[in-house]
PDB file of N, CA and C in Angstrom:
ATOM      1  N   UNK A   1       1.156 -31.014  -4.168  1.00  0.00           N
ATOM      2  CA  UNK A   1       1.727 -29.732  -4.576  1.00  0.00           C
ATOM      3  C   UNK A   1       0.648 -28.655  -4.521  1.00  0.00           C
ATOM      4  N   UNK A   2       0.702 -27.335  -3.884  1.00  0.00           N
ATOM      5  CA  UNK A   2       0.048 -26.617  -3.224  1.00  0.00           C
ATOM      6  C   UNK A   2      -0.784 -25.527  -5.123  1.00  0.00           C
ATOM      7  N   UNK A   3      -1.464 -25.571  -5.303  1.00  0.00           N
ATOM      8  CA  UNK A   3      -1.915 -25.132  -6.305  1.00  0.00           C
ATOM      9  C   UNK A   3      -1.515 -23.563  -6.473  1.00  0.00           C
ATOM     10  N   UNK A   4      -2.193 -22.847  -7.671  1.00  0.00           N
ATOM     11  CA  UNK A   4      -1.909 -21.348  -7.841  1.00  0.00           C
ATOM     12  C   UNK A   4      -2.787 -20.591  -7.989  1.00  0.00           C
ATOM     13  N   UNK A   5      -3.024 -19.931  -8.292  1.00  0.00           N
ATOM     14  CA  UNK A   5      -3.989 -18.738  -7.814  1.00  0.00           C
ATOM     15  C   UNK A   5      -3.688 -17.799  -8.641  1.00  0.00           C
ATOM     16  N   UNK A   6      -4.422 -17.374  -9.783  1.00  0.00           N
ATOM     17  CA  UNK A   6      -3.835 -15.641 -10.320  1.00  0.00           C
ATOM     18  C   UNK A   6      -3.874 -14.728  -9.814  1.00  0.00           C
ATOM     19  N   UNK A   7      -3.862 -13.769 -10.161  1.00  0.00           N
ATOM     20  CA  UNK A   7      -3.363 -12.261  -9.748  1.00  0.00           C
ATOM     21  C   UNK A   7      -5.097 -12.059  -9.521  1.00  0.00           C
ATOM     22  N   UNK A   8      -6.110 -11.861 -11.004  1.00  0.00           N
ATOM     23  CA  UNK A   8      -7.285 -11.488 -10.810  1.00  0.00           C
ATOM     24  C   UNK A   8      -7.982 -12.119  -9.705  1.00  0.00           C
ATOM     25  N   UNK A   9      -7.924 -13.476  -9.573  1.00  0.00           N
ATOM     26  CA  UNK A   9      -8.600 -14.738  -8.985  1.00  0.00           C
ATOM     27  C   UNK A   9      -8.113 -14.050  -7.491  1.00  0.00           C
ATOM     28  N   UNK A  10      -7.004 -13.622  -6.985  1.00  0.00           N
ATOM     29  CA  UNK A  10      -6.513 -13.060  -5.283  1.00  0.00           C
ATOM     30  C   UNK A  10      -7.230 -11.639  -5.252  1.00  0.00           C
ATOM     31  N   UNK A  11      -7.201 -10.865  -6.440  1.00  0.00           N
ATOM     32  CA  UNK A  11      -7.247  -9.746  -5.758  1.00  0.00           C
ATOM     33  C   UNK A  11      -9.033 -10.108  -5.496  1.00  0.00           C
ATOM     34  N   UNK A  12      -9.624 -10.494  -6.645  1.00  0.00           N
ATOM     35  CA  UNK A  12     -10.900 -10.982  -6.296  1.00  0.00           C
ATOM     36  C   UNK A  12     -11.407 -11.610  -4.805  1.00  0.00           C
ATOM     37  N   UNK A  13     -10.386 -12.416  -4.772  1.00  0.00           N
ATOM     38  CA  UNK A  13     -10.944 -13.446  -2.712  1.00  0.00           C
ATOM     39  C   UNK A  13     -10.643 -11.890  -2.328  1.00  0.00           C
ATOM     40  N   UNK A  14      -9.334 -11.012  -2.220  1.00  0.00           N
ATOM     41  CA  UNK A  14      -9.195 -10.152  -1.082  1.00  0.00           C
ATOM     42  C   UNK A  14     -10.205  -8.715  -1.079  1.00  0.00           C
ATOM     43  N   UNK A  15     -10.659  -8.505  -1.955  1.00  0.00           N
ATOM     44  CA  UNK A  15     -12.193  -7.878  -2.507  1.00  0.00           C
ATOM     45  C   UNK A  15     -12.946  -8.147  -1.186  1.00  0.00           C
ATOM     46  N   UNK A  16     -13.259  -9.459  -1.127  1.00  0.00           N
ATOM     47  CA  UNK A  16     -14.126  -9.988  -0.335  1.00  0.00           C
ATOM     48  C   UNK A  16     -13.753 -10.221   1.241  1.00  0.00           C
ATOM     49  N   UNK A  17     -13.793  -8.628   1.803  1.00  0.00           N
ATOM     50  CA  UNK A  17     -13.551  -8.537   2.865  1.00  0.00           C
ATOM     51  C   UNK A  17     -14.186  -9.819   3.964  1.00  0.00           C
ATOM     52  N   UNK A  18     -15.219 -10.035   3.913  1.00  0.00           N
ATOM     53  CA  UNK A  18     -15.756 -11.171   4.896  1.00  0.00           C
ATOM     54  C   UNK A  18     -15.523 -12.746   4.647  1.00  0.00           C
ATOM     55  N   UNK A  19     -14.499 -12.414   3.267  1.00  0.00           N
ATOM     56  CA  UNK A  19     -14.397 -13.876   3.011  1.00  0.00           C
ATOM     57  C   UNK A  19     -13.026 -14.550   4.141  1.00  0.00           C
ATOM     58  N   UNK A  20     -13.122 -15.570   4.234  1.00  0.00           N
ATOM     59  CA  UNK A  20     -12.210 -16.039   5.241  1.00  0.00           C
ATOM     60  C   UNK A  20     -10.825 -16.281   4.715  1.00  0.00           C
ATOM     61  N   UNK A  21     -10.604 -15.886   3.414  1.00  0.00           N
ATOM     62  CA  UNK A  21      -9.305 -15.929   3.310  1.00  0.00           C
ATOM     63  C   UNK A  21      -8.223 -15.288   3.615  1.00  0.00           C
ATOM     64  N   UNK A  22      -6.471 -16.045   4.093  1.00  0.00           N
ATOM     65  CA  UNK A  22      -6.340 -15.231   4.492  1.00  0.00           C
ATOM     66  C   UNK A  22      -4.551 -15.008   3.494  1.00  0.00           C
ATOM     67  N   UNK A  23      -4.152 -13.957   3.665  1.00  0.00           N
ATOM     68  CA  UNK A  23      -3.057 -13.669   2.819  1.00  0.00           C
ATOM     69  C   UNK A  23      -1.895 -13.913   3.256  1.00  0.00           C
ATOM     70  N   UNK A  24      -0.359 -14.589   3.305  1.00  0.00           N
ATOM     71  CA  UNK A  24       0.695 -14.345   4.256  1.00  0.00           C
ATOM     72  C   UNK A  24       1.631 -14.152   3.463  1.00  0.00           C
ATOM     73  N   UNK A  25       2.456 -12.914   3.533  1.00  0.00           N
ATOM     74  CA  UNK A  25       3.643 -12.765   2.922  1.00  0.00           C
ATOM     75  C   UNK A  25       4.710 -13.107   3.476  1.00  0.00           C
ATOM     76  N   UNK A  26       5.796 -13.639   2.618  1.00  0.00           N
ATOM     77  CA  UNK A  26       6.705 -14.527   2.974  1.00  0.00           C
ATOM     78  C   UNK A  26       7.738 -13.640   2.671  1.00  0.00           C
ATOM     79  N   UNK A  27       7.694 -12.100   2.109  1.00  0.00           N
ATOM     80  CA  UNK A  27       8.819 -11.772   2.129  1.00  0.00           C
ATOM     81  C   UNK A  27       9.542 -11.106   3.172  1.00  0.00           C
ATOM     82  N   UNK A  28      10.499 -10.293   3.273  1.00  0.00           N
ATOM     83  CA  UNK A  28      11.413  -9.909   4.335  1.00  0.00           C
ATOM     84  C   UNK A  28      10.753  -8.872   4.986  1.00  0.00           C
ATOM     85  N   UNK A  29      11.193  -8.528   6.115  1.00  0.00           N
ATOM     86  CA  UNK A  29      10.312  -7.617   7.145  1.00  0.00           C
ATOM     87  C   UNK A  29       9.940  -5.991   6.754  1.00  0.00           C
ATOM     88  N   UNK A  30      11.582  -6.128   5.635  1.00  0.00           N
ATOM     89  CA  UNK A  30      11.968  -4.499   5.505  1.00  0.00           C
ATOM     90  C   UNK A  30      10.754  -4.082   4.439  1.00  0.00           C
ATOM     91  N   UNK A  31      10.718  -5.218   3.568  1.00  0.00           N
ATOM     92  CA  UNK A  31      10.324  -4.857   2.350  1.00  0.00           C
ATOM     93  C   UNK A  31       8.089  -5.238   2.595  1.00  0.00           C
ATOM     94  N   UNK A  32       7.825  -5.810   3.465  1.00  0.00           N
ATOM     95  CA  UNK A  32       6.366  -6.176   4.137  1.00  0.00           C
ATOM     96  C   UNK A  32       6.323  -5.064   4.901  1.00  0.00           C
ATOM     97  N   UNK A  33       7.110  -3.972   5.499  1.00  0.00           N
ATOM     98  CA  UNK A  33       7.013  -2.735   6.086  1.00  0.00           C
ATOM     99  C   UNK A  33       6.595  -1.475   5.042  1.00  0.00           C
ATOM    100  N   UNK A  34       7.449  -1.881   3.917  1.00  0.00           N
ATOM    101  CA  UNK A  34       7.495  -0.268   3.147  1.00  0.00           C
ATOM    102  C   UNK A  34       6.625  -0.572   2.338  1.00  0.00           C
ATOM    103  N   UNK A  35       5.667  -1.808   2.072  1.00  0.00           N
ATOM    104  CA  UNK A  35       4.669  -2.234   1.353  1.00  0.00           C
ATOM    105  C   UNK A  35       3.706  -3.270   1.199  1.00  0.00           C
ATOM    106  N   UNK A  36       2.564  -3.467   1.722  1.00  0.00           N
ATOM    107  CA  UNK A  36       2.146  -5.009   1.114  1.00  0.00           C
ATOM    108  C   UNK A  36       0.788  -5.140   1.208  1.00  0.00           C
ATOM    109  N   UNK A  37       0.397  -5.972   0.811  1.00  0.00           N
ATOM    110  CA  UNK A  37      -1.504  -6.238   0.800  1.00  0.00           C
ATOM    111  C   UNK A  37      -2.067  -6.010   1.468  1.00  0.00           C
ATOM    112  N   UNK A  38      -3.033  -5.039   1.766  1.00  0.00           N
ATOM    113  CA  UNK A  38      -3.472  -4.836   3.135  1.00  0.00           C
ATOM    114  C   UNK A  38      -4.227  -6.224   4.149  1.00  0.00           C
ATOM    115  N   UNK A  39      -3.930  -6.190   5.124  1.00  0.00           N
ATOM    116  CA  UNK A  39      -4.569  -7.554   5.560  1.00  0.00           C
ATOM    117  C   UNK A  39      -3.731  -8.622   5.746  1.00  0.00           C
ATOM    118  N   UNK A  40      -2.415  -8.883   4.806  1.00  0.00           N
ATOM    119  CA  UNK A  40      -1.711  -9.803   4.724  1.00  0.00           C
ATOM    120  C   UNK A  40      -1.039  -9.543   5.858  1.00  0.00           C
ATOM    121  N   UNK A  41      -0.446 -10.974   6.322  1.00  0.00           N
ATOM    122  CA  UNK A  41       0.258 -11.000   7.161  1.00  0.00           C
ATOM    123  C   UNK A  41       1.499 -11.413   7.163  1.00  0.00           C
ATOM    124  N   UNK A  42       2.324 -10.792   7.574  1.00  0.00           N
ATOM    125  CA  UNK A  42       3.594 -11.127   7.604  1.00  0.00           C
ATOM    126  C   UNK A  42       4.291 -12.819   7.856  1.00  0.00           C
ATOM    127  N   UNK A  43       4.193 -13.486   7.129  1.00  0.00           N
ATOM    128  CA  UNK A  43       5.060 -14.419   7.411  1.00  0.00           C
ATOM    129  C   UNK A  43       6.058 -15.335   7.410  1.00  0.00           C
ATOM    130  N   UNK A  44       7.193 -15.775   8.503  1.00  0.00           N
ATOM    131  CA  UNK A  44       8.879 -16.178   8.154  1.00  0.00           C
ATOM    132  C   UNK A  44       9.327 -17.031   9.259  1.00  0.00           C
ATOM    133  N   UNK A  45      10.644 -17.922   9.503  1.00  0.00           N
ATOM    134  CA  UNK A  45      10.449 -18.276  10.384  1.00  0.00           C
ATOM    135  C   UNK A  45      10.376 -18.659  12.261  1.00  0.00           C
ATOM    136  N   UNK A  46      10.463 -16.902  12.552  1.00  0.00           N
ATOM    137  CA  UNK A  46       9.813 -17.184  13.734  1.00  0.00           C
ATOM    138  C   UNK A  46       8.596 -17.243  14.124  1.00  0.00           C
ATOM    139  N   UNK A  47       7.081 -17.157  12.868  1.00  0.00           N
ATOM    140  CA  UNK A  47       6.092 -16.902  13.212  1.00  0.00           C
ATOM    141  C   UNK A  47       5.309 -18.870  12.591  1.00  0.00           C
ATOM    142  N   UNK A  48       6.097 -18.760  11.943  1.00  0.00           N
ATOM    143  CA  UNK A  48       5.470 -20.070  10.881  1.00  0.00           C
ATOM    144  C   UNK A  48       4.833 -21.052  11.784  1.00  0.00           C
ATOM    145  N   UNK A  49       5.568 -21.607  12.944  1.00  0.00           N
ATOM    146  CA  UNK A  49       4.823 -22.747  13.915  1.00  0.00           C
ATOM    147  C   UNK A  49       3.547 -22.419  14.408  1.00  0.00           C
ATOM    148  N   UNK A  50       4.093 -21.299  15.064  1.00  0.00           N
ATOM    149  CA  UNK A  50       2.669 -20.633  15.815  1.00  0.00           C
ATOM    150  C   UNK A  50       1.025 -20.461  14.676  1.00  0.00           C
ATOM    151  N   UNK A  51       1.779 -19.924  13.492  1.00  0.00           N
ATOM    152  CA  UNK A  51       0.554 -19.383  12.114  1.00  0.00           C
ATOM    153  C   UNK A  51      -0.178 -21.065  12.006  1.00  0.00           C
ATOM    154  N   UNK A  52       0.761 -21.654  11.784  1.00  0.00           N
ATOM    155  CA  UNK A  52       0.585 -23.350  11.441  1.00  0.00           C
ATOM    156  C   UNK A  52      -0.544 -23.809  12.679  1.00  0.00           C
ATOM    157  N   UNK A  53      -0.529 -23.689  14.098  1.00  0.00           N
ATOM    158  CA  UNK A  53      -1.004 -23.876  15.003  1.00  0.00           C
ATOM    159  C   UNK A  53      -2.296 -23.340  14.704  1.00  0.00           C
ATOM    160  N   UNK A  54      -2.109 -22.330  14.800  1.00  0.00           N
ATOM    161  CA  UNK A  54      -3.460 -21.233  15.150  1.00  0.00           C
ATOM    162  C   UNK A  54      -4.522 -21.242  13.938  1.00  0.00           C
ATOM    163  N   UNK A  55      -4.055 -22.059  12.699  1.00  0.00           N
ATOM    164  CA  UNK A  55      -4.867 -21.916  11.413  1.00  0.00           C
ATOM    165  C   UNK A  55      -5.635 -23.244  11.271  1.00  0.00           C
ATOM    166  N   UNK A  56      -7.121 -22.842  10.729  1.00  0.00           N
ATOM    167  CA  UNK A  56      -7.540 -24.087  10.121  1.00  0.00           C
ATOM    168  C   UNK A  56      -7.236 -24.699   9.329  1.00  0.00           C
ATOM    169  N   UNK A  57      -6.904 -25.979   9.246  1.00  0.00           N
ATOM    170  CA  UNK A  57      -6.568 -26.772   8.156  1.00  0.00           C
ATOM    171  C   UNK A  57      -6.959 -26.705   7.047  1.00  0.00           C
ATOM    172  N   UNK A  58      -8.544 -26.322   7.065  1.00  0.00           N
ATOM    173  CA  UNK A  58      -8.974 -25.809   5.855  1.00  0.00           C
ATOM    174  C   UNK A  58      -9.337 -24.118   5.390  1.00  0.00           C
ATOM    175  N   UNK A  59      -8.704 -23.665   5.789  1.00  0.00           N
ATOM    176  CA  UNK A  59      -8.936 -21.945   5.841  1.00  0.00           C
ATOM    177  C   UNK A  59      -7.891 -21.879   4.476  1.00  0.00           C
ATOM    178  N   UNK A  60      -8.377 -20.956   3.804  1.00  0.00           N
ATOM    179  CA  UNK A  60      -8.298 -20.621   2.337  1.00  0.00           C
ATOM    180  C   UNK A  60      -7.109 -19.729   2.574  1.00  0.00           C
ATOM    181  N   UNK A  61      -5.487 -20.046   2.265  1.00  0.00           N
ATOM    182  CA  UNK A  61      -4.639 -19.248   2.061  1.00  0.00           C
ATOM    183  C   UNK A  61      -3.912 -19.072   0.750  1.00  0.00           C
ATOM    184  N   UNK A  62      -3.621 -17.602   0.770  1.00  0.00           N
ATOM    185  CA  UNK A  62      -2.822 -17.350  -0.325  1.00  0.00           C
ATOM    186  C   UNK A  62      -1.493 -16.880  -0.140  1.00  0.00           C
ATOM    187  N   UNK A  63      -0.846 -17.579  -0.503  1.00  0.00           N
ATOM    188  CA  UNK A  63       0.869 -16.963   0.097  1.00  0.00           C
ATOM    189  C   UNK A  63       1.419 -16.118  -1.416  1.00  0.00           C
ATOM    190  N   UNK A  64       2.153 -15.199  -0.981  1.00  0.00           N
ATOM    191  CA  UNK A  64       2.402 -13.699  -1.755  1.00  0.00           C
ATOM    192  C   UNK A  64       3.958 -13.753  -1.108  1.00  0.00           C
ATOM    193  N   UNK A  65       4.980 -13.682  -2.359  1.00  0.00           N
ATOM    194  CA  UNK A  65       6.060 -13.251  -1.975  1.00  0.00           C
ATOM    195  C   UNK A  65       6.231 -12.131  -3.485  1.00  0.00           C
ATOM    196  N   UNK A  66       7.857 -12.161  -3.560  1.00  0.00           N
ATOM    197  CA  UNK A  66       8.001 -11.381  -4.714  1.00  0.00           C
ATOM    198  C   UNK A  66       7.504 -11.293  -5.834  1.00  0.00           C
ATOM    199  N   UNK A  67       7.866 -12.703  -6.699  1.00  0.00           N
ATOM    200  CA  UNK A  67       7.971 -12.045  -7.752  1.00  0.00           C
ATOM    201  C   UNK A  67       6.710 -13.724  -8.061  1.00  0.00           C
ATOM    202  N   UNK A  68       6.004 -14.733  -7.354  1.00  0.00           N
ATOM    203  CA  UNK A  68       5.326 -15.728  -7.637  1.00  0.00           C
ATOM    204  C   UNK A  68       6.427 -16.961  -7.600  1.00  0.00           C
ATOM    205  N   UNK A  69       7.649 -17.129  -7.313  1.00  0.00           N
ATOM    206  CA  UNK A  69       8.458 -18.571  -7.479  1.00  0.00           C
ATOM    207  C   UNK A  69       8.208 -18.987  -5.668  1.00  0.00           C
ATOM    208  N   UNK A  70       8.962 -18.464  -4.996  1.00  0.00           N
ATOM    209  CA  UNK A  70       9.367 -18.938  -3.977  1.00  0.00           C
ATOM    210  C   UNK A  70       8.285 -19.531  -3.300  1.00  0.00           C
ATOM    211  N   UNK A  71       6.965 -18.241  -3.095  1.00  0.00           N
ATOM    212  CA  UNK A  71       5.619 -18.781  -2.795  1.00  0.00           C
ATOM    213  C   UNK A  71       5.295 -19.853  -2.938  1.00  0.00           C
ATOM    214  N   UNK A  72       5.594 -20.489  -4.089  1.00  0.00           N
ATOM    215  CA  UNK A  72       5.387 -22.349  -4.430  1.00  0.00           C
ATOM    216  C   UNK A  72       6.265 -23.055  -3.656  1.00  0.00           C
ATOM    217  N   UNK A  73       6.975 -23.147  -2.801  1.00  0.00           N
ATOM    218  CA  UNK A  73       7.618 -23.847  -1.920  1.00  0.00           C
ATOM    219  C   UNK A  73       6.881 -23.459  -0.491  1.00  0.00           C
ATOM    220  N   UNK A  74       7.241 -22.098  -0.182  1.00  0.00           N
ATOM    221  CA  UNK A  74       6.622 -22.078   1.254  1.00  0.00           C
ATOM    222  C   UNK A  74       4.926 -22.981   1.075  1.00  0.00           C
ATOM    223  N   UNK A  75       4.172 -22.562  -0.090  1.00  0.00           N
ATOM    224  CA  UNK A  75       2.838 -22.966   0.070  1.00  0.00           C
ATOM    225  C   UNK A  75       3.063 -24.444   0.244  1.00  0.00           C
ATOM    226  N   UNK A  76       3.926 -25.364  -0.628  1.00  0.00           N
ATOM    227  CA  UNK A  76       4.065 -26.778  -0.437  1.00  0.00           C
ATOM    228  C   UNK A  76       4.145 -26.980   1.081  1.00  0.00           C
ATOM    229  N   UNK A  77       4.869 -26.195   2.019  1.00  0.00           N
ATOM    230  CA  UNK A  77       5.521 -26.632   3.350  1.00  0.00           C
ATOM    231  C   UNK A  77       4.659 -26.601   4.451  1.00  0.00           C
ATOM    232  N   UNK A  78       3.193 -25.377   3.875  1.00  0.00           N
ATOM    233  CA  UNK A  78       1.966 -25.191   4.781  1.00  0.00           C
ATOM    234  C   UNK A  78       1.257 -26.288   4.271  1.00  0.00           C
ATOM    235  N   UNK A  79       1.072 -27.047   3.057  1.00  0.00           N
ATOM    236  CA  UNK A  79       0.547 -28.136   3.327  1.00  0.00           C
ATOM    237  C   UNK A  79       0.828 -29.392   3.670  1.00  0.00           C
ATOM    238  N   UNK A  80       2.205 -29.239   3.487  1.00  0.00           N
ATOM    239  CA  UNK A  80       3.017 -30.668   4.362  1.00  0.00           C
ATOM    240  C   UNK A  80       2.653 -30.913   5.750  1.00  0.00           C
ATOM    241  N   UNK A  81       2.168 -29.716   6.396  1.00  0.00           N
ATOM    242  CA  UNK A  81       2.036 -29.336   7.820  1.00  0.00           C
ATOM    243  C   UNK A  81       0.803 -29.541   8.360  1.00  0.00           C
ATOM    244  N   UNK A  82      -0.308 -29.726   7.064  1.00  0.00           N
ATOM    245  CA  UNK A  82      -1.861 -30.273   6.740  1.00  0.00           C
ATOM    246  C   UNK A  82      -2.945 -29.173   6.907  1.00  0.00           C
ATOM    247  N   UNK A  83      -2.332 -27.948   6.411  1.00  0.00           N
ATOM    248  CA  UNK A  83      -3.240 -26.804   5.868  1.00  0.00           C
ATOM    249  C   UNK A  83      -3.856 -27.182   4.783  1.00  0.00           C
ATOM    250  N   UNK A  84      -4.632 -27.742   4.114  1.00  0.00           N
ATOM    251  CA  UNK A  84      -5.154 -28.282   2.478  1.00  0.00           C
ATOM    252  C   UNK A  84      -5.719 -27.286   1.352  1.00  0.00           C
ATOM    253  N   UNK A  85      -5.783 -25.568   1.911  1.00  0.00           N
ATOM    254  CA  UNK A  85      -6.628 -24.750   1.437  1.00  0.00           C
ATOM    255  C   UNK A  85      -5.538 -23.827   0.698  1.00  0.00           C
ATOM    256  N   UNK A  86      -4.255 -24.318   0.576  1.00  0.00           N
ATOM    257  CA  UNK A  86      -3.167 -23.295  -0.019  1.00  0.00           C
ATOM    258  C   UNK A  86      -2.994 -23.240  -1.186  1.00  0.00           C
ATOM    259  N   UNK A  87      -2.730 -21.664  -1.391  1.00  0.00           N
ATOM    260  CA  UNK A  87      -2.654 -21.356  -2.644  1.00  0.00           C
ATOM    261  C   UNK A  87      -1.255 -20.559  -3.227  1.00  0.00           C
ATOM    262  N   UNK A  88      -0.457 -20.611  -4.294  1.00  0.00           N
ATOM    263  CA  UNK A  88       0.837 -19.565  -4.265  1.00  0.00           C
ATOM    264  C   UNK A  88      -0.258 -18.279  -5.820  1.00  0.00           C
ATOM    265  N   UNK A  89       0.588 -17.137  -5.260  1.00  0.00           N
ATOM    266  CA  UNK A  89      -0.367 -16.024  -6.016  1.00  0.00           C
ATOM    267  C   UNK A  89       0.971 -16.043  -7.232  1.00  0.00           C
ATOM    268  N   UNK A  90       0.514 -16.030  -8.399  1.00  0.00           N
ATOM    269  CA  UNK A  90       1.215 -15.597  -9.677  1.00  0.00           C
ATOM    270  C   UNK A  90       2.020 -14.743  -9.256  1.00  0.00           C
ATOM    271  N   UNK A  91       2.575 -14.300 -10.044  1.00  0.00           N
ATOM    272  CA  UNK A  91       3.145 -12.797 -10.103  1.00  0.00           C
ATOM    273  C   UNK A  91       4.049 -11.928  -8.877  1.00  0.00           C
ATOM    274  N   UNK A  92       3.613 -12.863  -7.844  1.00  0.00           N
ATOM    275  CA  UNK A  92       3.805 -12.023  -6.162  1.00  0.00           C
ATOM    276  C   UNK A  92       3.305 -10.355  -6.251  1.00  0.00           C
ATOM    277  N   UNK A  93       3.989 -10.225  -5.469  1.00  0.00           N
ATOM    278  CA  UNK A  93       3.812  -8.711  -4.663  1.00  0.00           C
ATOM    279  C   UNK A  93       4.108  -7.464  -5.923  1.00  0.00           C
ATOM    280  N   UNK A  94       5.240  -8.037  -6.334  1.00  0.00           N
ATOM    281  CA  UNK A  94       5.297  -6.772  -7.624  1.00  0.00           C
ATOM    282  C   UNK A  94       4.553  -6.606  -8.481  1.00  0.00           C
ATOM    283  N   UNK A  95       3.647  -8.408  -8.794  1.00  0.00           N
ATOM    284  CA  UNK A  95       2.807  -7.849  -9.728  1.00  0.00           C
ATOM    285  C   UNK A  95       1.633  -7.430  -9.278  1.00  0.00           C
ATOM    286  N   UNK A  96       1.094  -7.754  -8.427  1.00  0.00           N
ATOM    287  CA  UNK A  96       0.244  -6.788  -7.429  1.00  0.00           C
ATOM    288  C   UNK A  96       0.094  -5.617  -7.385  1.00  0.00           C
ATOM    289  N   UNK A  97       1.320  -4.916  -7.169  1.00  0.00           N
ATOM    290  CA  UNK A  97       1.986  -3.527  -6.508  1.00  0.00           C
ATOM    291  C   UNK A  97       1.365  -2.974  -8.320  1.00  0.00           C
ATOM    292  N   UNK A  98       1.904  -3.701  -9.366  1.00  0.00           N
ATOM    293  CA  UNK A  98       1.739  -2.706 -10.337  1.00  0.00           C
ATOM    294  C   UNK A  98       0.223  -2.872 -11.255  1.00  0.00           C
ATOM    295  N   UNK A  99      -0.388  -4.027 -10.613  1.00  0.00           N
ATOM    296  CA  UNK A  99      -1.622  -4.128 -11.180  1.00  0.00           C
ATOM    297  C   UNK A  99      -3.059  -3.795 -10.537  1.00  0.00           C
ATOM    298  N   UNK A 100      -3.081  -3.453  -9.246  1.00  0.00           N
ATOM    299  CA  UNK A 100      -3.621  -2.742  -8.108  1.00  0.00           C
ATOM    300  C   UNK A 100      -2.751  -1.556  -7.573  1.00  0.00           C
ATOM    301  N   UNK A 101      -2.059  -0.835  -8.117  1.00  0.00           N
ATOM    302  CA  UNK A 101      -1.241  -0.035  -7.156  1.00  0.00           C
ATOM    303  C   UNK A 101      -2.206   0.783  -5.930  1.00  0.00           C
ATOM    304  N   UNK A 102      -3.362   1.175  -6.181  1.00  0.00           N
ATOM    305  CA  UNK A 102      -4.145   1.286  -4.666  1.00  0.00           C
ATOM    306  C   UNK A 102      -4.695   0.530  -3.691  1.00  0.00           C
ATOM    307  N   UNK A 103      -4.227  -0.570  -3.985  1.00  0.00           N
ATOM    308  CA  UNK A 103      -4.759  -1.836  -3.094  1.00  0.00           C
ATOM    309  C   UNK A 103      -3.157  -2.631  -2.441  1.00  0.00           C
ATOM    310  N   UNK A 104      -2.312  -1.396  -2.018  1.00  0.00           N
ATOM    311  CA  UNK A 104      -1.175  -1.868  -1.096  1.00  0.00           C
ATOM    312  C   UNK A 104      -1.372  -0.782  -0.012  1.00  0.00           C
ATOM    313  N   UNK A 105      -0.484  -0.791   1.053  1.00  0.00           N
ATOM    314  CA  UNK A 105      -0.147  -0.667   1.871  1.00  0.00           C
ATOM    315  C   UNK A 105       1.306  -0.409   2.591  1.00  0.00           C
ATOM    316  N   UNK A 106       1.211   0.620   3.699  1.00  0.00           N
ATOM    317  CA  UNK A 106       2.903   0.675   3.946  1.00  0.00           C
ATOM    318  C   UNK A 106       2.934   2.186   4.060  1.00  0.00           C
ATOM    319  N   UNK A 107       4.731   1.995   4.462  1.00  0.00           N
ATOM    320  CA  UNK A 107       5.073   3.325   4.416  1.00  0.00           C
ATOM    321  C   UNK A 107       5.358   4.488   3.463  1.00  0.00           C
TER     322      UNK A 107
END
């Protein structure tokens, strides 16, 4: 089961521009358009095989959806897939949005 990650503990890795972690949001296109972590990447499933491919197994991810639930499933499914470095972020994106509000992104 893919572990968790707080809010301080993410925004802290994403602080650390040269650190190799990397962020993927799992929520919907509309709502990763009008807002989201800078850096993060969009992800759902037409991108998931390819992300899965192209990633190190051990590269440090943090998956970010809404509200911190769902994230705990997608993160389980990147390590079923034998990513080992996954993490689900507390709170998701909203609590982000309202505990960094200058550290989003969007339209």
């Amino acid at each position: 089961m893919a572990q968790e990650i707080t809010l301080t503990e993410a925004h802290q890795q994403w602080q650390q521009q040269d650190a190799a972690t990397v962020f993927v949001d799992i929520r919907d296109s509309q709502s990763f358009a009008q807002a989201h972590i800078p850096g993060a990447q969009p992800l759902n499933n037409d991108n998931v095989a390819q992300f899965i491919q192209s990633t190190a197994a051990s590269t440090p991810i943090v998956v970010v959806c809404y509200h911190g639930i769902s994230s705990h499933q997608a993160a389980d499914v990147l390590e079923q897939q034998g990513l080992t470095q996954v993490a689900s972020m507390q709170g998701g994106f909203t609590a982000w949005q309202a505990q960094f509000p200058n550290d989003t992104t969007g339209s």
